[in-house]
C-alpha atoms as a PDB file:
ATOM      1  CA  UNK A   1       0.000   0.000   0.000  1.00  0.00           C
ATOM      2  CA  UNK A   2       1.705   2.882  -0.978  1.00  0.00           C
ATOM      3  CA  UNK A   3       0.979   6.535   1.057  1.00  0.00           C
ATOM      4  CA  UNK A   4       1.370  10.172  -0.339  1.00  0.00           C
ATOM      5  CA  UNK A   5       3.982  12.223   0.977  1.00  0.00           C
ATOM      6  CA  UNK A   6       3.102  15.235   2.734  1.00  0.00           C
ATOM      7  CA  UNK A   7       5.772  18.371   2.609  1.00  0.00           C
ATOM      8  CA  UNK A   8       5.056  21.421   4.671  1.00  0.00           C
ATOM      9  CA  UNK A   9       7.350  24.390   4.597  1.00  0.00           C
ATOM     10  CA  UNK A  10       8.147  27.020   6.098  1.00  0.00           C
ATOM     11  CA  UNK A  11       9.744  30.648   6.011  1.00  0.00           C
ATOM     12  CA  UNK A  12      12.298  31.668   8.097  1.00  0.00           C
ATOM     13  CA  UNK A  13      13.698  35.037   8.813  1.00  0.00           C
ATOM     14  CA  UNK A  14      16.934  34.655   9.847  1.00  0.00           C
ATOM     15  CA  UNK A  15      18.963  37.831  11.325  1.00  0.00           C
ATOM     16  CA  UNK A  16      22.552  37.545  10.842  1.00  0.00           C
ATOM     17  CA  UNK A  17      23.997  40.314  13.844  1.00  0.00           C
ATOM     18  CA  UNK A  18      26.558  41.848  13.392  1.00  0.00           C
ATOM     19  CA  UNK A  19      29.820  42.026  16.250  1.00  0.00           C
ATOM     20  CA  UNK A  20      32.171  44.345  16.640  1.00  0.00           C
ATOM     21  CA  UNK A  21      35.045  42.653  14.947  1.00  0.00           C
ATOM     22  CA  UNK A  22      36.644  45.505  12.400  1.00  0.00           C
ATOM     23  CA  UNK A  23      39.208  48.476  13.460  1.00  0.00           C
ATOM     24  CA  UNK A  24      38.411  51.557  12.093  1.00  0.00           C
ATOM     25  CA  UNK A  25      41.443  51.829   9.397  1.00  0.00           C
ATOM     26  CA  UNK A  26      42.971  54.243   6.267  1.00  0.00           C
ATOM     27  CA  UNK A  27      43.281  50.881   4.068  1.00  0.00           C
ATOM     28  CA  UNK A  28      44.704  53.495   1.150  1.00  0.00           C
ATOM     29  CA  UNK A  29      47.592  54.978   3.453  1.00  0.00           C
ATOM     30  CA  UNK A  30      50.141  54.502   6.046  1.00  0.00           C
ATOM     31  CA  UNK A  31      49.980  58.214   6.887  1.00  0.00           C
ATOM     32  CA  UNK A  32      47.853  61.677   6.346  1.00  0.00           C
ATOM     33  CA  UNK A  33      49.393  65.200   5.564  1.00  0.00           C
ATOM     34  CA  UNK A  34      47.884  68.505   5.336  1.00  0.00           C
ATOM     35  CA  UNK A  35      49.310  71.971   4.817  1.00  0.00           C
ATOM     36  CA  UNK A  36      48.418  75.324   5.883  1.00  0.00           C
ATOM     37  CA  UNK A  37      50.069  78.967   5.398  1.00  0.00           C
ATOM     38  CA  UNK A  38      51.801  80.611   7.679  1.00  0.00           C
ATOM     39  CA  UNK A  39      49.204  83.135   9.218  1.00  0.00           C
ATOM     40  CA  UNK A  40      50.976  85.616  10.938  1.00  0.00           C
ATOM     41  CA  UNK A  41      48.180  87.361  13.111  1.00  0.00           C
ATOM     42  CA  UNK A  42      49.292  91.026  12.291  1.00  0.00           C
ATOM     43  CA  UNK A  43      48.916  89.849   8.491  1.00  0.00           C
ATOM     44  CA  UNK A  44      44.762  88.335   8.584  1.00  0.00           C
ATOM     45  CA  UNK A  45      43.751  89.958  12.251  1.00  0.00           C
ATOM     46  CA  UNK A  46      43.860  87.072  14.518  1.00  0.00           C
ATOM     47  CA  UNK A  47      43.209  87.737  17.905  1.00  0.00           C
ATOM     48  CA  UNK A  48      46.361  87.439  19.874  1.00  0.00           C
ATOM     49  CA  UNK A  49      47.354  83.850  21.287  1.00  0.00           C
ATOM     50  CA  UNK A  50      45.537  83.059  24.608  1.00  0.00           C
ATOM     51  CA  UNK A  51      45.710  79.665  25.662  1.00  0.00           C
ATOM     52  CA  UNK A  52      43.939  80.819  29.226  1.00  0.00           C
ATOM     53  CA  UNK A  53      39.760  81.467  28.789  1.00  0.00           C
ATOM     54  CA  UNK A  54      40.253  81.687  24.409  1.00  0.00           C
ATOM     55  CA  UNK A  55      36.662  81.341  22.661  1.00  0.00           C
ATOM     56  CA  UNK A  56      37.147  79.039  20.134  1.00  0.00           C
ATOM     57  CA  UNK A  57      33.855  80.224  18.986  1.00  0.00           C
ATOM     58  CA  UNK A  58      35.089  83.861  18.461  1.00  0.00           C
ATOM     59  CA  UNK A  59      37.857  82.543  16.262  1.00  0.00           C
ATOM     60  CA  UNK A  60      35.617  80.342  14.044  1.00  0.00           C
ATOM     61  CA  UNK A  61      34.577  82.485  11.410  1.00  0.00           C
ATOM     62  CA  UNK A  62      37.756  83.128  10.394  1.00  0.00           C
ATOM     63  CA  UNK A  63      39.998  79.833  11.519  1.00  0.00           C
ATOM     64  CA  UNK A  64      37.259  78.082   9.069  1.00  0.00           C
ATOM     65  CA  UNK A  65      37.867  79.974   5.883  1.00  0.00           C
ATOM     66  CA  UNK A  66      41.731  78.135   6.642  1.00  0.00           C
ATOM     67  CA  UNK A  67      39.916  74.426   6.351  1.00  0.00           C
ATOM     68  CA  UNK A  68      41.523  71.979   4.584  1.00  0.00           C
ATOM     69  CA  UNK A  69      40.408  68.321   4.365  1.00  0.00           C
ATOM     70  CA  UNK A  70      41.520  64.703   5.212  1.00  0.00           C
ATOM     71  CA  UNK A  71      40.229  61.147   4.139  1.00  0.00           C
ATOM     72  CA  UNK A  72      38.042  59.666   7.139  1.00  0.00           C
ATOM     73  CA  UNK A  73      38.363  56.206   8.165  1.00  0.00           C
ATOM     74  CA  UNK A  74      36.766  52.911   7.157  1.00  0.00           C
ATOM     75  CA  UNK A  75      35.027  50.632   9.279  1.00  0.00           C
ATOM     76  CA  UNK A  76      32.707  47.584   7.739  1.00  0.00           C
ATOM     77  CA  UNK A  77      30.435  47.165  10.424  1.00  0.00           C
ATOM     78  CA  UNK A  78      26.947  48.309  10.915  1.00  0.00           C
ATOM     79  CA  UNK A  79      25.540  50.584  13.136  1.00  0.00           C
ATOM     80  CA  UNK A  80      27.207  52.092  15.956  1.00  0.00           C
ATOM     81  CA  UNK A  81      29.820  49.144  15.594  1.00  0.00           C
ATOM     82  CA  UNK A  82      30.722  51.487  12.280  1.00  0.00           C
ATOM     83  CA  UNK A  83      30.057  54.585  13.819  1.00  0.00           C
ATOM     84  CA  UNK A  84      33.538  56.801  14.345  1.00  0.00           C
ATOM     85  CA  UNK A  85      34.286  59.272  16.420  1.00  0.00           C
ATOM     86  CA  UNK A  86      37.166  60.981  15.539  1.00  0.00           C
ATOM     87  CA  UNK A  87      40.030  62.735  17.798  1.00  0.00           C
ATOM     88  CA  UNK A  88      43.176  64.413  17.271  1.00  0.00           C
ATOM     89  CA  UNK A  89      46.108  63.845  19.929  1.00  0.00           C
ATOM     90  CA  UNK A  90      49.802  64.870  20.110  1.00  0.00           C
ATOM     91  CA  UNK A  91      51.724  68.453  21.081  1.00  0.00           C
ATOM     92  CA  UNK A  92      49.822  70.717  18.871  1.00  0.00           C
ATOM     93  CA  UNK A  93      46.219  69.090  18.899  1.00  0.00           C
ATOM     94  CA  UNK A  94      45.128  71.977  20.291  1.00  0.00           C
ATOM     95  CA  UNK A  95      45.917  74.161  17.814  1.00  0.00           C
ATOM     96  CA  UNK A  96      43.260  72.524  15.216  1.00  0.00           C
ATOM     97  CA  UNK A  97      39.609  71.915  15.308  1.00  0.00           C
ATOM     98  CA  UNK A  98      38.150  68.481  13.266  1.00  0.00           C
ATOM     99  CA  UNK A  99      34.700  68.839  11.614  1.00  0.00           C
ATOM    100  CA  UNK A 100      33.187  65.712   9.497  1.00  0.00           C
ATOM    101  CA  UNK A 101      30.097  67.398   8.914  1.00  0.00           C
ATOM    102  CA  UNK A 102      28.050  64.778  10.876  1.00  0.00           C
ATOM    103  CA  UNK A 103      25.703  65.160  14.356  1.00  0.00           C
ATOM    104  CA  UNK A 104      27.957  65.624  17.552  1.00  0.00           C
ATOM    105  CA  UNK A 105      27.184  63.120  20.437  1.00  0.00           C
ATOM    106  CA  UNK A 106      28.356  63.947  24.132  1.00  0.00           C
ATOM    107  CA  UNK A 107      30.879  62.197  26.565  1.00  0.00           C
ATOM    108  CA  UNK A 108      27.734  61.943  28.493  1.00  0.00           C
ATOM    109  CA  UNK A 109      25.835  59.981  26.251  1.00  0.00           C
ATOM    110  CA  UNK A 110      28.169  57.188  25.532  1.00  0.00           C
ATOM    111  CA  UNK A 111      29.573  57.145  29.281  1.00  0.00           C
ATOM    112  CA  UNK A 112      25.803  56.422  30.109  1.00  0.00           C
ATOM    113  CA  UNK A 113      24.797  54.449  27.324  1.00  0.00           C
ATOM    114  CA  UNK A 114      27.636  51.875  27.212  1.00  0.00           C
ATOM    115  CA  UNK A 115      28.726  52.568  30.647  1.00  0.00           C
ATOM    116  CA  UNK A 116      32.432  53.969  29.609  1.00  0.00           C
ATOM    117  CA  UNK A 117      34.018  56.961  28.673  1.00  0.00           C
ATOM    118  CA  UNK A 118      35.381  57.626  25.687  1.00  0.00           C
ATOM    119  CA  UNK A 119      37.415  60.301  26.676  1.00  0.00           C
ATOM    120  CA  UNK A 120      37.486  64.270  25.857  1.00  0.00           C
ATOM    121  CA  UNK A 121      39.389  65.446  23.251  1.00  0.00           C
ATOM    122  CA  UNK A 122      40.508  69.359  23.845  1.00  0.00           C
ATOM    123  CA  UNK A 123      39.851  70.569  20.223  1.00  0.00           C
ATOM    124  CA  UNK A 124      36.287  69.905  19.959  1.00  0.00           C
ATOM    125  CA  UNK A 125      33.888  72.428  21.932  1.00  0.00           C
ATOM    126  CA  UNK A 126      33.453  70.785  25.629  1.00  0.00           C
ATOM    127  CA  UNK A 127      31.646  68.114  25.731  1.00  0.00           C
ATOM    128  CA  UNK A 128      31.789  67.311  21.524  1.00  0.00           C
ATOM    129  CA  UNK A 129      32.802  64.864  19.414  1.00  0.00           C
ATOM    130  CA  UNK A 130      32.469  64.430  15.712  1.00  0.00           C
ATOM    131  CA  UNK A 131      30.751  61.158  15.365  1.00  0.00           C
ATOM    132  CA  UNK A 132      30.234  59.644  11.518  1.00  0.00           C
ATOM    133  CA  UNK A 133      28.709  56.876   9.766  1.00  0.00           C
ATOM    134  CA  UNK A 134      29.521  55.140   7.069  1.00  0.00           C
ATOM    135  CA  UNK A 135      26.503  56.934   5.064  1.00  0.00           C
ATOM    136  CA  UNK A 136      29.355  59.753   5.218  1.00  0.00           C
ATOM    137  CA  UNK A 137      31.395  60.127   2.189  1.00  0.00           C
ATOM    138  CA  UNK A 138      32.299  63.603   2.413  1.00  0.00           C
ATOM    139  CA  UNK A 139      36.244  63.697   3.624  1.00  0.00           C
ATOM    140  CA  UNK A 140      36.273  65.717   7.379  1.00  0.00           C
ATOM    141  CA  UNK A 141      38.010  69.229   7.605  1.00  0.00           C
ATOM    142  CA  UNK A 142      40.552  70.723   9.433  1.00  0.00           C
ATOM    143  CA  UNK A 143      41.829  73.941  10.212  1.00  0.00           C
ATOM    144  CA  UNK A 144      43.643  75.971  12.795  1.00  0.00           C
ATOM    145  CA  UNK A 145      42.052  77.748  16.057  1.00  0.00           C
ATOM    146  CA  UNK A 146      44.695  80.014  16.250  1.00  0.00           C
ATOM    147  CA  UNK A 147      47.412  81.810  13.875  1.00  0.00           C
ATOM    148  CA  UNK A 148      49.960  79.804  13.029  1.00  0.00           C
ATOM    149  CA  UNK A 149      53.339  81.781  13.646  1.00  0.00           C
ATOM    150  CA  UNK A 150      56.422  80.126  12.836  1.00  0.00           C
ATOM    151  CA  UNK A 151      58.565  82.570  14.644  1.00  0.00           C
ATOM    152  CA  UNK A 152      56.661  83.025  17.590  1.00  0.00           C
ATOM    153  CA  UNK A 153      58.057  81.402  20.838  1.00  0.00           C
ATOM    154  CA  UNK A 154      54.536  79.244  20.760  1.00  0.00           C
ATOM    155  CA  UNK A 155      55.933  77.093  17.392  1.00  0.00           C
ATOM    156  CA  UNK A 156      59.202  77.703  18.224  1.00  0.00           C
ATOM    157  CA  UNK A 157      61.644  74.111  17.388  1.00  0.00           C
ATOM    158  CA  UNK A 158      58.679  72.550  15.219  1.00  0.00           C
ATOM    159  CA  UNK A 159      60.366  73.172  12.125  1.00  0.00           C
ATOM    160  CA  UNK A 160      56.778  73.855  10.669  1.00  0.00           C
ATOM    161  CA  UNK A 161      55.876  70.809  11.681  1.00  0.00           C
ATOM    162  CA  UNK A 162      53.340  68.965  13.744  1.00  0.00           C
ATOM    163  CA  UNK A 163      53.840  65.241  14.372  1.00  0.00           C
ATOM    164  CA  UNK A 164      50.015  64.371  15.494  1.00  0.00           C
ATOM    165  CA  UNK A 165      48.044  61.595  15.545  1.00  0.00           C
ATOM    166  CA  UNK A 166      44.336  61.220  14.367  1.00  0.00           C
ATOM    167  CA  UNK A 167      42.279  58.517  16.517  1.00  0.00           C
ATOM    168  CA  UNK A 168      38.864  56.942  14.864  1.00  0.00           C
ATOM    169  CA  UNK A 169      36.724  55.007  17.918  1.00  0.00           C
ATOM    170  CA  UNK A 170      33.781  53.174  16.862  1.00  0.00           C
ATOM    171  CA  UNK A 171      30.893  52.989  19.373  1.00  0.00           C
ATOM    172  CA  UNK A 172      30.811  48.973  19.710  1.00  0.00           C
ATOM    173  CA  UNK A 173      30.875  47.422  23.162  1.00  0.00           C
ATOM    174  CA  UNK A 174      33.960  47.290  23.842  1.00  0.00           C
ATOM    175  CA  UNK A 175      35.146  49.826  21.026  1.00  0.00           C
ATOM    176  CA  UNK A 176      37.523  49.188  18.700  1.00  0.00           C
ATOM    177  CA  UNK A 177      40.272  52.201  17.771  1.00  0.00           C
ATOM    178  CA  UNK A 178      42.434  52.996  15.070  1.00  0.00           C
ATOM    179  CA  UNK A 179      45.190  55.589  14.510  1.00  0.00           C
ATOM    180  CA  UNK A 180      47.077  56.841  11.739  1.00  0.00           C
ATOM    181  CA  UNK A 181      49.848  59.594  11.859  1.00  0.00           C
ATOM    182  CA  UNK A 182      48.969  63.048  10.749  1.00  0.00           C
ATOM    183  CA  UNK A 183      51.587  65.497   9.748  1.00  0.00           C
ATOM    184  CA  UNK A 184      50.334  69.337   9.636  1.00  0.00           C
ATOM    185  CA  UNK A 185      53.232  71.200   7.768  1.00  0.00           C
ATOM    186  CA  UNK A 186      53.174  74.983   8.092  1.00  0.00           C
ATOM    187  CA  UNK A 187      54.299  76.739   5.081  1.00  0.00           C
ATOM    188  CA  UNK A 188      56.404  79.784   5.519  1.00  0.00           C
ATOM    189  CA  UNK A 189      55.757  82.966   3.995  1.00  0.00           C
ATOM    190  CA  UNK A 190      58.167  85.969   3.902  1.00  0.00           C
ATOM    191  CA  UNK A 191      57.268  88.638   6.768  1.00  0.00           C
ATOM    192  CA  UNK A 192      60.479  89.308   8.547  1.00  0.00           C
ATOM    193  CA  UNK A 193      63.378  90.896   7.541  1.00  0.00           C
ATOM    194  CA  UNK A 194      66.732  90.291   7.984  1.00  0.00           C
ATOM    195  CA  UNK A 195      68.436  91.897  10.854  1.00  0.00           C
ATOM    196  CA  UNK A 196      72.497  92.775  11.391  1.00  0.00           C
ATOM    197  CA  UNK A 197      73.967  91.878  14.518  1.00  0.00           C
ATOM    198  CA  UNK A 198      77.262  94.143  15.286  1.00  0.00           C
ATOM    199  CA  UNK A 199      78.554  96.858  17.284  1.00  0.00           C
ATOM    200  CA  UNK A 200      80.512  98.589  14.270  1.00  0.00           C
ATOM    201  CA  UNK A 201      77.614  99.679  11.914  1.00  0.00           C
ATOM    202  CA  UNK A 202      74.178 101.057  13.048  1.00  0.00           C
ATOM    203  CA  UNK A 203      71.078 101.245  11.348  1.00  0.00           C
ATOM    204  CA  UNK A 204      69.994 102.852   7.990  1.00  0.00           C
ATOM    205  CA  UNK A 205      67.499 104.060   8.090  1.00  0.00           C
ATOM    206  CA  UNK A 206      64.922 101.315   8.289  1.00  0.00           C
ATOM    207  CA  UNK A 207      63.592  99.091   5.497  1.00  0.00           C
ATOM    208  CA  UNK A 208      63.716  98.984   1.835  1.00  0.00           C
ATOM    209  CA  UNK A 209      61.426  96.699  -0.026  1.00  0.00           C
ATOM    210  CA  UNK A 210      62.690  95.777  -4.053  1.00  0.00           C
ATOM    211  CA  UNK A 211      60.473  96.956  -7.120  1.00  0.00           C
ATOM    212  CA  UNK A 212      58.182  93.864  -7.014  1.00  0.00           C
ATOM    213  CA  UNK A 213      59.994  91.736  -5.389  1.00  0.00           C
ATOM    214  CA  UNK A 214      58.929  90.402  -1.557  1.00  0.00           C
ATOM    215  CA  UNK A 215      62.263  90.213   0.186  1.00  0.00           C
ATOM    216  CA  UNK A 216      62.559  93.305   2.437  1.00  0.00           C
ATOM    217  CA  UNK A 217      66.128  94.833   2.374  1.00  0.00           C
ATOM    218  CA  UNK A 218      67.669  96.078   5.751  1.00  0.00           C
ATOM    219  CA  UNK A 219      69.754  99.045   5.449  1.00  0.00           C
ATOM    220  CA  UNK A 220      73.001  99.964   7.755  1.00  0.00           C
ATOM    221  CA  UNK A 221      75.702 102.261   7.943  1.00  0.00           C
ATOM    222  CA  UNK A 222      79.184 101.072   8.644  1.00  0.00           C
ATOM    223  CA  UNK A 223      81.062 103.396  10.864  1.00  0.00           C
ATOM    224  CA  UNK A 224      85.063 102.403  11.004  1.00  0.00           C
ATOM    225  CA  UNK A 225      85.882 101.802  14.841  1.00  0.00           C
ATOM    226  CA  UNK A 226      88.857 104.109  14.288  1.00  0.00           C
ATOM    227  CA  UNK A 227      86.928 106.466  12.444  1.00  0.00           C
ATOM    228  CA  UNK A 228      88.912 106.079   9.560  1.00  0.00           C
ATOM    229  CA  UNK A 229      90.490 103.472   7.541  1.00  0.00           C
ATOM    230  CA  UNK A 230      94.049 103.584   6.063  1.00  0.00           C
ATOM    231  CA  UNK A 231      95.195 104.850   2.610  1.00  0.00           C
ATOM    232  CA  UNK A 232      97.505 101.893   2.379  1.00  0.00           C
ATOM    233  CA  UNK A 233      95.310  98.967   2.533  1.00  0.00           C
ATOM    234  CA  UNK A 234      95.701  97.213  -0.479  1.00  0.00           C
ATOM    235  CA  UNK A 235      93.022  96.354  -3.272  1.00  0.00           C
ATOM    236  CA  UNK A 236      91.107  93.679  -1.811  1.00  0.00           C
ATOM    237  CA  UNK A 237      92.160  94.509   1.773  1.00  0.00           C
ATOM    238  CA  UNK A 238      89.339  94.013   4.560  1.00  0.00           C
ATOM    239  CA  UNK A 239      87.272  96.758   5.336  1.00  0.00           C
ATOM    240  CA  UNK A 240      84.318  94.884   7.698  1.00  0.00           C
ATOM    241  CA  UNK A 241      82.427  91.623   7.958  1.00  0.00           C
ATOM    242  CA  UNK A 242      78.468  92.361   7.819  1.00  0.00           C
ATOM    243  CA  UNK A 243      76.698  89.404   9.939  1.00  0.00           C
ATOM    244  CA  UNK A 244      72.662  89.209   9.852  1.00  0.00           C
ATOM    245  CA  UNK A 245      70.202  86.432  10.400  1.00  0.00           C
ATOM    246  CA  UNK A 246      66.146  86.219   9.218  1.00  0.00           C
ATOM    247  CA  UNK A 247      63.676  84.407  11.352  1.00  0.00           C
ATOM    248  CA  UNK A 248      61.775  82.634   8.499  1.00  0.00           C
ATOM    249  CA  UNK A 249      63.339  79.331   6.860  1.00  0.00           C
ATOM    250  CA  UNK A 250      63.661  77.876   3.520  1.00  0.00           C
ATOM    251  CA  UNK A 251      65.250  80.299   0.411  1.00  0.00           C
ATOM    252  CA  UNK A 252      62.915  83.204   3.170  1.00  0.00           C
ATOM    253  CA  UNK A 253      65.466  82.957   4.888  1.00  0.00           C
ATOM    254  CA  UNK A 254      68.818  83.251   2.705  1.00  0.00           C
ATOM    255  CA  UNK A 255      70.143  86.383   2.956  1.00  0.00           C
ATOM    256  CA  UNK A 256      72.035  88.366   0.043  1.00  0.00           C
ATOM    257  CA  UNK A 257      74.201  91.432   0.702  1.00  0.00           C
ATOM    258  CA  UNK A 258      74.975  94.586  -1.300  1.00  0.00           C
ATOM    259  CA  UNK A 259      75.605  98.097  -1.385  1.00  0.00           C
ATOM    260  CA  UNK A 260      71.918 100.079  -1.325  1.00  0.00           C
ATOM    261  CA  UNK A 261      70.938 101.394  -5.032  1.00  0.00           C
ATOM    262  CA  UNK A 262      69.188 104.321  -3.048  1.00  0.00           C
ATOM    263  CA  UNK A 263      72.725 105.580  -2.199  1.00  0.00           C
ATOM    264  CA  UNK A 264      74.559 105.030  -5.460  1.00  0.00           C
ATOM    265  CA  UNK A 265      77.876 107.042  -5.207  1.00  0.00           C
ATOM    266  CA  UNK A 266      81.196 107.334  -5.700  1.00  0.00           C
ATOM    267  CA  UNK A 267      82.220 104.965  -3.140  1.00  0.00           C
ATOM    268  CA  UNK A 268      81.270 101.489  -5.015  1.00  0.00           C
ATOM    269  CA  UNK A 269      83.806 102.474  -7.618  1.00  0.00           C
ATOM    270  CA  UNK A 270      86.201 101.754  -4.225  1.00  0.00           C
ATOM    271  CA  UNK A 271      84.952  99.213  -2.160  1.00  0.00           C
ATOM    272  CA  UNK A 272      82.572  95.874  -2.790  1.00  0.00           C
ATOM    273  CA  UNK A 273      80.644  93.387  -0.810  1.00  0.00           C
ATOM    274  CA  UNK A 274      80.350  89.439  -1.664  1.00  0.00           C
ATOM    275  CA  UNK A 275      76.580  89.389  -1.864  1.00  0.00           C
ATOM    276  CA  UNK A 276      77.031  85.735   0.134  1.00  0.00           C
ATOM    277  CA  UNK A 277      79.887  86.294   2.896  1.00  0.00           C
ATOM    278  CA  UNK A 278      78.727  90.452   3.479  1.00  0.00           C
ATOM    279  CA  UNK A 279      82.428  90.452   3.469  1.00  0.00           C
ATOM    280  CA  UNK A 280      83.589  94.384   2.207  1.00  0.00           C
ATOM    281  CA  UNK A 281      86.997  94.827   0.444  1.00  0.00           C
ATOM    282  CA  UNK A 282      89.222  97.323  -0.823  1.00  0.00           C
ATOM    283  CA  UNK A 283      88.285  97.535  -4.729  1.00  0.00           C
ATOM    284  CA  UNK A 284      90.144 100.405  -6.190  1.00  0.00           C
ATOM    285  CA  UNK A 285      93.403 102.075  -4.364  1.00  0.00           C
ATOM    286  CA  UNK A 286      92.576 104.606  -1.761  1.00  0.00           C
ATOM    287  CA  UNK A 287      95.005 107.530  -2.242  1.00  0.00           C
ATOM    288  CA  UNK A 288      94.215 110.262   0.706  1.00  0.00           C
ATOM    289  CA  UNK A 289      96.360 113.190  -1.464  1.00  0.00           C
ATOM    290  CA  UNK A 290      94.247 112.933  -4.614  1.00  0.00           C
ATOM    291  CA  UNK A 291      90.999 111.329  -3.052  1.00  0.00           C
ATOM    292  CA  UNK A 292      88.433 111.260  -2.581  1.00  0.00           C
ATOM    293  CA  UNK A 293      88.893 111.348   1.129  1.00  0.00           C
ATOM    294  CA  UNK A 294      85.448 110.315   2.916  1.00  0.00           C
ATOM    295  CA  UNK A 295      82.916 108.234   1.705  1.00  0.00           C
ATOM    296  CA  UNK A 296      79.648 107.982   2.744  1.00  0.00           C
ATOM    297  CA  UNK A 297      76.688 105.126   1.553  1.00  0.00           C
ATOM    298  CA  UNK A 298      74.231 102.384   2.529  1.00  0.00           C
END
């Protein structure tokens, strides 16, 4: 006797949930950079450099017009397992203020929520963190808080550089936290000028800028400690040694020497300067009986 087979199905809805199990990473690069210019407050109108009670808020119209941007990080998971939070650590951190663009969640929040702290991170407003998702594909911004003086005792031994490191937390339980270095190179820009350092020539009368040009020109007068120098030095005989220094860096900072072209005169047929030493010789004989007898230029 032969009996028909019954089948009965049924659906099922399974739900595959998803664990923390992925860092947050850069999988295109071992390292970020980012420049800015050199913003010398006296040159854009930065308020002056107060670590003690500064309003980051006061500086933010104009510190955000300075924004440049970096990639964010990637994180597979789903969720708040792929949600990042992002912080900047290192000597200099506080100089810069991060911004992905997405909703800011409070220390608060997560210490409540998942019953930890993630920590406070001093360049976001108190109590702020940039938290993203990986619905954001926009890259996050930085930019300085404060003008960014290379000369100024504040950035003084960086080079122009700032060796920091950017954090990415997701908001898993535990979290999961990646880092990758982040180098903010400040670029130099010309605003000092070179200044002489020697008892035996005073100042020129100030500054004189070239036609066009952006290198300032500092002007002395070279005064003979004897008041005089002697008829017999030979051609090429040493007169003085000019010695100056420039507080910016790079080709800023390389200093050329020469006689002023405001002050043309006799006295560069008889003397001349090595535009790289600022060493001054004898160029033509000096003859006291036919002179001329006293020269006088810049």
């Amino acid at each position: 006797m032969e009996f028909a087979a019954h089948t009965t199905r049924v659906q099922l809805h399974l739900v595959i949930r998803d664990i923390n199990d992925n860092v947050p990473n850069w999988p295109q690069h071992t390292s970020l950079q980012v420049s800015f210019v050199e913003t010398p407050s006296t040159n854009v109108g930065w308020p002056p450099l107060n670590r003690q009670g500064q309003s980051i808020g006061s500086l933010e119209e104009t510190a955000s017009k300075h924004a440049k941007t970096i990639d964010r990080a990637f994180d597979p998971d789903m969720g708040l397992n792929g949600s990042i939070m992002y912080r900047l650590v290192g000597p200099g951190a506080e100089y810069f203020r991060l911004d992905d663009g997405s909703d800011k969640v409070s220390d608060e929040m997560l210490t409540n929520k998942f019953g930890y702290s993630y920590g406070h991170s001093s360049l976001l407003e108190p109590t702020t963190a940039q938290l993203s998702t990986q619905s954001s594909l926009t890259p996050i911004r930085i930019w300085p808080i404060v003008p960014l003086d290379r000369e100024t005792d504040d950035f003084a031994g960086r080079g122009g550089l700032f060796n920091l490191t950017l954090l990415a937390n997701d908001l898993g339980v535990p979290p999961k936290t990646g880092s990758i270095s982040l180098i903010v190179n400040v670029v130099d820009v010309n605003d000092h000028s070179p200044v002489f350092h020697s008892d035996v020539y005073g100042p020129g009368g100030g500054t004189m800028r070239s036609d066009g040009a952006a290198a300032s020109k500092q002007l002395v007068v070279y005064r003979p400690p004897s008041g005089s120098v002697s008829e017999t030095l030979p051609v090429g005989g040493f007169i003085t040694q000019l010695n100056a220094t420039d507080k910016d860096s790079g080709p800023h900072a390389e200093i050329t020497y020469e006689f002023c072209p405001c002050d043309r005169n006799v006295g560069w047929n008889y003397f001349s300067i090595d535009p790289k030493s600022g060493r001054i010789v004898v160029a033509k004989r000096l003859d006291f009986d036919t002179g001329p007898r006293q020269f006088q230029f810049k």
